[in-house]
C-alpha atoms as a PDB file:
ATOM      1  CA  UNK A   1     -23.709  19.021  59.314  1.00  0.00           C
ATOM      2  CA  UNK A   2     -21.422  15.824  57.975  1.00  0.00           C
ATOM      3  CA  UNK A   3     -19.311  16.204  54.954  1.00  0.00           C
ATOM      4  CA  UNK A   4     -21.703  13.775  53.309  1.00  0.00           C
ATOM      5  CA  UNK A   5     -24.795  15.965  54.178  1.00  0.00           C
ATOM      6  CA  UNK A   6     -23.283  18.849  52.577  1.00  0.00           C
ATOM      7  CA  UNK A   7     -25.068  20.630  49.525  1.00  0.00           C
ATOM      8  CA  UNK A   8     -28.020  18.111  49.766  1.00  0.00           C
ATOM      9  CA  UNK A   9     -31.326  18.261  51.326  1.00  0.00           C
ATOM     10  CA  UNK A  10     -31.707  15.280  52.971  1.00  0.00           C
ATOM     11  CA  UNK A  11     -29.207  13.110  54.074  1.00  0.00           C
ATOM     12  CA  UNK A  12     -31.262   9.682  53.637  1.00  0.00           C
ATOM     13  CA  UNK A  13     -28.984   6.704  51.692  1.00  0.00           C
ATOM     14  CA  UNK A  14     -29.077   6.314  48.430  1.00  0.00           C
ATOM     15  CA  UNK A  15     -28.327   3.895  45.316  1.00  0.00           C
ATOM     16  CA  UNK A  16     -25.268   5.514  43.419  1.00  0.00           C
ATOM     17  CA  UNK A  17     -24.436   2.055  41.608  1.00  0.00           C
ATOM     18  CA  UNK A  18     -27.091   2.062  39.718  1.00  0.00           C
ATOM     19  CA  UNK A  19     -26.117   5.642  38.492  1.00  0.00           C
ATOM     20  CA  UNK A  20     -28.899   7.752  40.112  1.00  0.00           C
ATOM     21  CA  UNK A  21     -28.329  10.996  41.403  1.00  0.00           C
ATOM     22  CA  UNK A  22     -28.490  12.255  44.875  1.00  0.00           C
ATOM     23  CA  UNK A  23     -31.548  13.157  45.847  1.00  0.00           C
ATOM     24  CA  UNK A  24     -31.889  17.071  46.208  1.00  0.00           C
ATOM     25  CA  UNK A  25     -28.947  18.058  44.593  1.00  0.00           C
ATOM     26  CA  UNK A  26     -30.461  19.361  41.588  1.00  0.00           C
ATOM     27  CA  UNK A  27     -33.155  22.646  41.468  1.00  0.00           C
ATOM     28  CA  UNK A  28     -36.465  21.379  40.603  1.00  0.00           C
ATOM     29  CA  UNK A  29     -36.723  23.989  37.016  1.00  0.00           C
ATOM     30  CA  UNK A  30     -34.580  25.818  34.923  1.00  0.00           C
ATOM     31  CA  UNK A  31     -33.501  29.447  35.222  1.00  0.00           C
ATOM     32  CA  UNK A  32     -35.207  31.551  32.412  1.00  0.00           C
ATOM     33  CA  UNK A  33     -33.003  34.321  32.419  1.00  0.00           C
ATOM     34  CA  UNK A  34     -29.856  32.614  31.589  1.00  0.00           C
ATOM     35  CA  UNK A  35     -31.492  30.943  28.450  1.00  0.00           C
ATOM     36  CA  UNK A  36     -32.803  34.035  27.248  1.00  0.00           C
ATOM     37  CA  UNK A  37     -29.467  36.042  27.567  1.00  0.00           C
ATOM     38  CA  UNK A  38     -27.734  33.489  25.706  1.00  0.00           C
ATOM     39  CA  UNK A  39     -30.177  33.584  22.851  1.00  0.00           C
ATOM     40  CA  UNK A  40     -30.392  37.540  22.276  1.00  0.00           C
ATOM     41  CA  UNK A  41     -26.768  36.962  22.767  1.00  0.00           C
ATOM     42  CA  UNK A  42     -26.626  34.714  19.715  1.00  0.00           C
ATOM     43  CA  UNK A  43     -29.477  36.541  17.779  1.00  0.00           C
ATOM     44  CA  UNK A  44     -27.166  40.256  18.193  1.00  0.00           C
ATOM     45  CA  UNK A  45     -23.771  38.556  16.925  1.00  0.00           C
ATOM     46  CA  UNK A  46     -25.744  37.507  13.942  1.00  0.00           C
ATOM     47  CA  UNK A  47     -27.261  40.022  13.169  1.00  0.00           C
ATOM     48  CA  UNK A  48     -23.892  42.265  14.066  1.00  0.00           C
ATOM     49  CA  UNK A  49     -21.572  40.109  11.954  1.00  0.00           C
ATOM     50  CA  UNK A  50     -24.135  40.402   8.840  1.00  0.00           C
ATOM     51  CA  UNK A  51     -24.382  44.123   8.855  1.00  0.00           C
ATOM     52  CA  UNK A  52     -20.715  44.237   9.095  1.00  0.00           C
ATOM     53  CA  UNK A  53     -20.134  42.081   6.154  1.00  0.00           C
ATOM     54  CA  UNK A  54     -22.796  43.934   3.827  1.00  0.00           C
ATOM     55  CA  UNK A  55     -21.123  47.857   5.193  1.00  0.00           C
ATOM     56  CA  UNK A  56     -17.844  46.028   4.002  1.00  0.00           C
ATOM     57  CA  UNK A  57     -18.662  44.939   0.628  1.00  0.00           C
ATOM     58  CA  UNK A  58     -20.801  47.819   0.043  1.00  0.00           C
ATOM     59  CA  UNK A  59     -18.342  50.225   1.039  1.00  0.00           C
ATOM     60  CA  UNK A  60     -15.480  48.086  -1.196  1.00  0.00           C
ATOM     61  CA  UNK A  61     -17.137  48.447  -4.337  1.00  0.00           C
ATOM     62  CA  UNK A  62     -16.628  45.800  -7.285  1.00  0.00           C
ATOM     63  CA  UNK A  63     -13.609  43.563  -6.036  1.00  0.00           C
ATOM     64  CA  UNK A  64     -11.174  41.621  -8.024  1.00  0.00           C
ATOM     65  CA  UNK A  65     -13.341  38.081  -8.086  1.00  0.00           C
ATOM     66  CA  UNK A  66     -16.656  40.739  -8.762  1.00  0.00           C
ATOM     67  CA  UNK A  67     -16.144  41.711 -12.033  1.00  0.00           C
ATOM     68  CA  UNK A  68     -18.760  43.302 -14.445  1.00  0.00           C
ATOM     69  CA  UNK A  69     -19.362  40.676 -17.346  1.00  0.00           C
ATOM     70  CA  UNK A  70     -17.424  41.319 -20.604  1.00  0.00           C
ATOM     71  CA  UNK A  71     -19.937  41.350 -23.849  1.00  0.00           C
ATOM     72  CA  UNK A  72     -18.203  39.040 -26.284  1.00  0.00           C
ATOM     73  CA  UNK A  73     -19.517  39.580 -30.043  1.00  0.00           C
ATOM     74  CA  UNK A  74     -21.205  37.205 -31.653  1.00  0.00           C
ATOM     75  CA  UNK A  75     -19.481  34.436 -33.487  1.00  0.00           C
ATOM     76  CA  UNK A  76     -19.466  34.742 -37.288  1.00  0.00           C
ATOM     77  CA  UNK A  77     -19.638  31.056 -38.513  1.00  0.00           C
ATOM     78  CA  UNK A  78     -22.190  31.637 -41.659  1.00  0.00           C
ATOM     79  CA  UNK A  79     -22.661  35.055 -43.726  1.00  0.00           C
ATOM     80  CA  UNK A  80     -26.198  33.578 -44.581  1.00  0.00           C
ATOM     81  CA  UNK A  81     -27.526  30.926 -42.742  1.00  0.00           C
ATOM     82  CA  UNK A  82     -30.501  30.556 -45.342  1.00  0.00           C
ATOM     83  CA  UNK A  83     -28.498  30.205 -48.219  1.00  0.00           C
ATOM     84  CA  UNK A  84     -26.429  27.396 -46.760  1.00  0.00           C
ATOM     85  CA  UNK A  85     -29.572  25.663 -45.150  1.00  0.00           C
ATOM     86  CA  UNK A  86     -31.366  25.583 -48.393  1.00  0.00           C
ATOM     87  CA  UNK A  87     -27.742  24.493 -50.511  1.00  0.00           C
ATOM     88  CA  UNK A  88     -27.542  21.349 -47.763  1.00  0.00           C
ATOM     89  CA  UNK A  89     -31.346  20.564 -48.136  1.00  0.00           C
ATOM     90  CA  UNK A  90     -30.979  20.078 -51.931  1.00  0.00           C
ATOM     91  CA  UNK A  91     -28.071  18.126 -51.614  1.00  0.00           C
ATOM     92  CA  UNK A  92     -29.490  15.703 -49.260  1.00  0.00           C
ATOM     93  CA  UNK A  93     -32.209  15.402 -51.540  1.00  0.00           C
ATOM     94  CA  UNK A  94     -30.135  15.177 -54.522  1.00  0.00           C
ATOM     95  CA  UNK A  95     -28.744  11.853 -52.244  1.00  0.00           C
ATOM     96  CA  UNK A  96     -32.129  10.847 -51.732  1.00  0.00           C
ATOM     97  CA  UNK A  97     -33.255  10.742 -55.408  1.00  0.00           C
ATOM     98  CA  UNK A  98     -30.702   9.869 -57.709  1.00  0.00           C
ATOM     99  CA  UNK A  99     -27.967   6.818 -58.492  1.00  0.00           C
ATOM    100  CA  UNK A 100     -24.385   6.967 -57.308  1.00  0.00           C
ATOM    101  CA  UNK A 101     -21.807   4.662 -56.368  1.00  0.00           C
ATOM    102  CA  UNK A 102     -20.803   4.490 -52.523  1.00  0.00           C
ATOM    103  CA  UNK A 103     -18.015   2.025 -52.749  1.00  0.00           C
ATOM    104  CA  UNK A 104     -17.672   0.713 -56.859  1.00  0.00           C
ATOM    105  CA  UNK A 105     -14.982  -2.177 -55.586  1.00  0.00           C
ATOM    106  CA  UNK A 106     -17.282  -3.912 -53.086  1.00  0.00           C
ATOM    107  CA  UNK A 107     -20.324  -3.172 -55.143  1.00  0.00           C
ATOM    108  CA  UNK A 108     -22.314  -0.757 -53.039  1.00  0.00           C
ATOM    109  CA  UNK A 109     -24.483   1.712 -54.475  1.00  0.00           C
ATOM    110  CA  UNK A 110     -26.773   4.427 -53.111  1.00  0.00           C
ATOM    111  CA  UNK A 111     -30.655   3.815 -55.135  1.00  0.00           C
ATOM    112  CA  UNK A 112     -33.486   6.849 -54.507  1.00  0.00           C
ATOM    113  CA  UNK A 113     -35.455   6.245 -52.014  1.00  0.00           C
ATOM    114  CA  UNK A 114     -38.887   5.898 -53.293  1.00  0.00           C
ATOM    115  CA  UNK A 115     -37.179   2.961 -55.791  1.00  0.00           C
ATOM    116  CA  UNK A 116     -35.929   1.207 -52.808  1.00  0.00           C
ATOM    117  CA  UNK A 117     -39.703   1.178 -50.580  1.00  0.00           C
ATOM    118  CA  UNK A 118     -40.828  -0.472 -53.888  1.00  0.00           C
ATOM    119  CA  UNK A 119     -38.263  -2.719 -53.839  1.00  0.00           C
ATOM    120  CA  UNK A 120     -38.939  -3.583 -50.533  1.00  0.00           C
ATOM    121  CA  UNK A 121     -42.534  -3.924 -50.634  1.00  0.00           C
ATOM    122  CA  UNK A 122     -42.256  -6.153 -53.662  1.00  0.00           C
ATOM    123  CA  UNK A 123     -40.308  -8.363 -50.897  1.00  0.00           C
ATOM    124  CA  UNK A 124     -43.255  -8.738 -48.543  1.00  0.00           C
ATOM    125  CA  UNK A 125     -42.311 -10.121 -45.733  1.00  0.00           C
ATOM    126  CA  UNK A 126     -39.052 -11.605 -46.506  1.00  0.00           C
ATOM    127  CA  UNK A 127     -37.654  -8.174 -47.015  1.00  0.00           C
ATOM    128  CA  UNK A 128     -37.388  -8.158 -42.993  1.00  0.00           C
ATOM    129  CA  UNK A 129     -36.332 -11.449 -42.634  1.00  0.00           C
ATOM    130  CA  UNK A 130     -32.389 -11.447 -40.961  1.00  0.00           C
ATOM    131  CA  UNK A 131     -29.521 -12.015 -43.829  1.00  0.00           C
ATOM    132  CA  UNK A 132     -27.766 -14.641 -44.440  1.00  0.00           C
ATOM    133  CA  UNK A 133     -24.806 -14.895 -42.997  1.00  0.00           C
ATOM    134  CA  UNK A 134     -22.017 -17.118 -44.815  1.00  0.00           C
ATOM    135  CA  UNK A 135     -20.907 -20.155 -42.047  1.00  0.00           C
ATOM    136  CA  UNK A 136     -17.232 -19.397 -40.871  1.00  0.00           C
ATOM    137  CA  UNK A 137     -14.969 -21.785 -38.941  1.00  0.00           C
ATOM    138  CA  UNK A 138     -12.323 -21.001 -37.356  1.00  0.00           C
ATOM    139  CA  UNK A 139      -8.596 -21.810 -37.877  1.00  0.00           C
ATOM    140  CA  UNK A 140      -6.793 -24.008 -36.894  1.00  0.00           C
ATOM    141  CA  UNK A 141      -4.894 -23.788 -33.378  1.00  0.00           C
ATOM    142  CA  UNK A 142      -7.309 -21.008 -32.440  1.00  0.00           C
ATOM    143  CA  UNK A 143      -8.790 -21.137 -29.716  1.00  0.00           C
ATOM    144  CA  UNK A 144     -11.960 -21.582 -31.296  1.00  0.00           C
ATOM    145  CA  UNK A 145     -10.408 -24.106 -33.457  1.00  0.00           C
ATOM    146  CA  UNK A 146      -9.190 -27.813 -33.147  1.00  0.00           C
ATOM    147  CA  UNK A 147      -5.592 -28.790 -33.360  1.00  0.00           C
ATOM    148  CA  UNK A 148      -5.905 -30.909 -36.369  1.00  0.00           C
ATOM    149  CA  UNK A 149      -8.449 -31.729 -38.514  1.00  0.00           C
ATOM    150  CA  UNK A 150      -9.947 -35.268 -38.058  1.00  0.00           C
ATOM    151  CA  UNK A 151     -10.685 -36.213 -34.927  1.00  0.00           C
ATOM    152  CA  UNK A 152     -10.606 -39.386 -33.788  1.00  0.00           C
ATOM    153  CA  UNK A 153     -13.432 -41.398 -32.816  1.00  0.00           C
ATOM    154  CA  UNK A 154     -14.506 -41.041 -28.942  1.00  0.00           C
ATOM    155  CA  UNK A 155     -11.929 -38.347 -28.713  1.00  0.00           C
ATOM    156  CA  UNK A 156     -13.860 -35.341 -28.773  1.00  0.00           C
ATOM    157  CA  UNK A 157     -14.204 -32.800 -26.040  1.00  0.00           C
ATOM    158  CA  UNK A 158     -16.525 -33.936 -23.284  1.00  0.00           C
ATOM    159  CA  UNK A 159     -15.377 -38.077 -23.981  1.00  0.00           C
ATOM    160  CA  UNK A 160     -14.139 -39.975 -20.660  1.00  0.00           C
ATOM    161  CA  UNK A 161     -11.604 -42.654 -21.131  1.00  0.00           C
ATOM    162  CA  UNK A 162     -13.027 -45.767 -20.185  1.00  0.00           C
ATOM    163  CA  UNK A 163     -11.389 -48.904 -19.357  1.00  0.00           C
ATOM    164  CA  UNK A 164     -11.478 -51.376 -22.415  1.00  0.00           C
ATOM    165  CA  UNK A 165     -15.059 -54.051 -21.873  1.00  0.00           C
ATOM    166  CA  UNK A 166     -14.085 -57.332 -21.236  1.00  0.00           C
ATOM    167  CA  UNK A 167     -16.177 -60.605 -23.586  1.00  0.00           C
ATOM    168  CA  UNK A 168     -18.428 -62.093 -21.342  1.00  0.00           C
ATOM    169  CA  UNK A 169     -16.927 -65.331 -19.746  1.00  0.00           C
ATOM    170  CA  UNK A 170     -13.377 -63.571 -20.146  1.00  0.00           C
ATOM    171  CA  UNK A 171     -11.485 -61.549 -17.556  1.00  0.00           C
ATOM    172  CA  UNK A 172     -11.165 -61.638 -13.707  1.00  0.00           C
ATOM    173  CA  UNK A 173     -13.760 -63.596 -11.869  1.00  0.00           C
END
């Protein structure tokens, strides 16, 4: 038997450009055995490598990073809740019904409530309508602003300069 012949069964020609195999050389289905070995292989080493992990933390008992959890007490922030609950109930409602000033120099005031739906619905619908809101230009050399304060005419932004119209009958031909 040739070199060439060797390890196959036939020794016909065949097409190894295009990337085929030789025919023969391979064993028509796959050994069971081998596969199954390898997986109860696999399956033992897991099941090995958990039960030694478990008998070593078992037998180790409560680690450094396993700690038992400390019971804090309870924070004391109120003696009685209810009593301060119903002391900030009647002094938002004490808000809620009665005069006071909120700022005296710019002339705001809280009113009771009740007074101010009135007030309101006296309105009708202009009591929803947006405020007025006084007109305010800006300064000069801002960039909002303009850099003096006439402007000349045909010089505002936008204008294109325009070479001067000549009379009819006058100018170049």
């Amino acid at each position: 038997m040739s070199d060439a012949a060797r390890g196959q069964l036939h020794t016909r020609v065949h097409d190894d450009v295009v990337g085929h195999a030789p025919p023969g050389t391979e064993a028509p289905d796959i050994r069971l055995k081998p596969l199954l070995l390898t997986g109860l292989f696999i399956v033992v080493f897991t099941a090995v490598t958990i039960g030694g992990l478990r008998y070593y933390y078992n037998r180790q008992g409560l680690g450094p990073l396993v700690q038992e959890a400390r019971v804090f007490p309870p924070p004391r922030l109120q003696q009685s809740p209810e009593v301060d609950l119903a002391a900030m109930l009647k002094d938002q409602r004490a808000k809620l019904d009665n005069y006071a000033w909120i700022d005296r120099e710019k002339g705001i005031a809280r009113m009771p409530i009740e007074e101010a739906m009135r007030r309101l619905a006296e309105r009708g619908n202009a009591a929803y309508a947006a405020p007025l809101q006084p007109e305010r230009t800006p300064t000069l050399g801002s960039r909002g602003g303009a850099s003096s304060r006439v402007l000349s005419p045909g010089s505002g932004p936008g204008t294109v300069n325009t070479p001067a119209s000549s009379q009819p009958g006058e100018g170049t031909p």
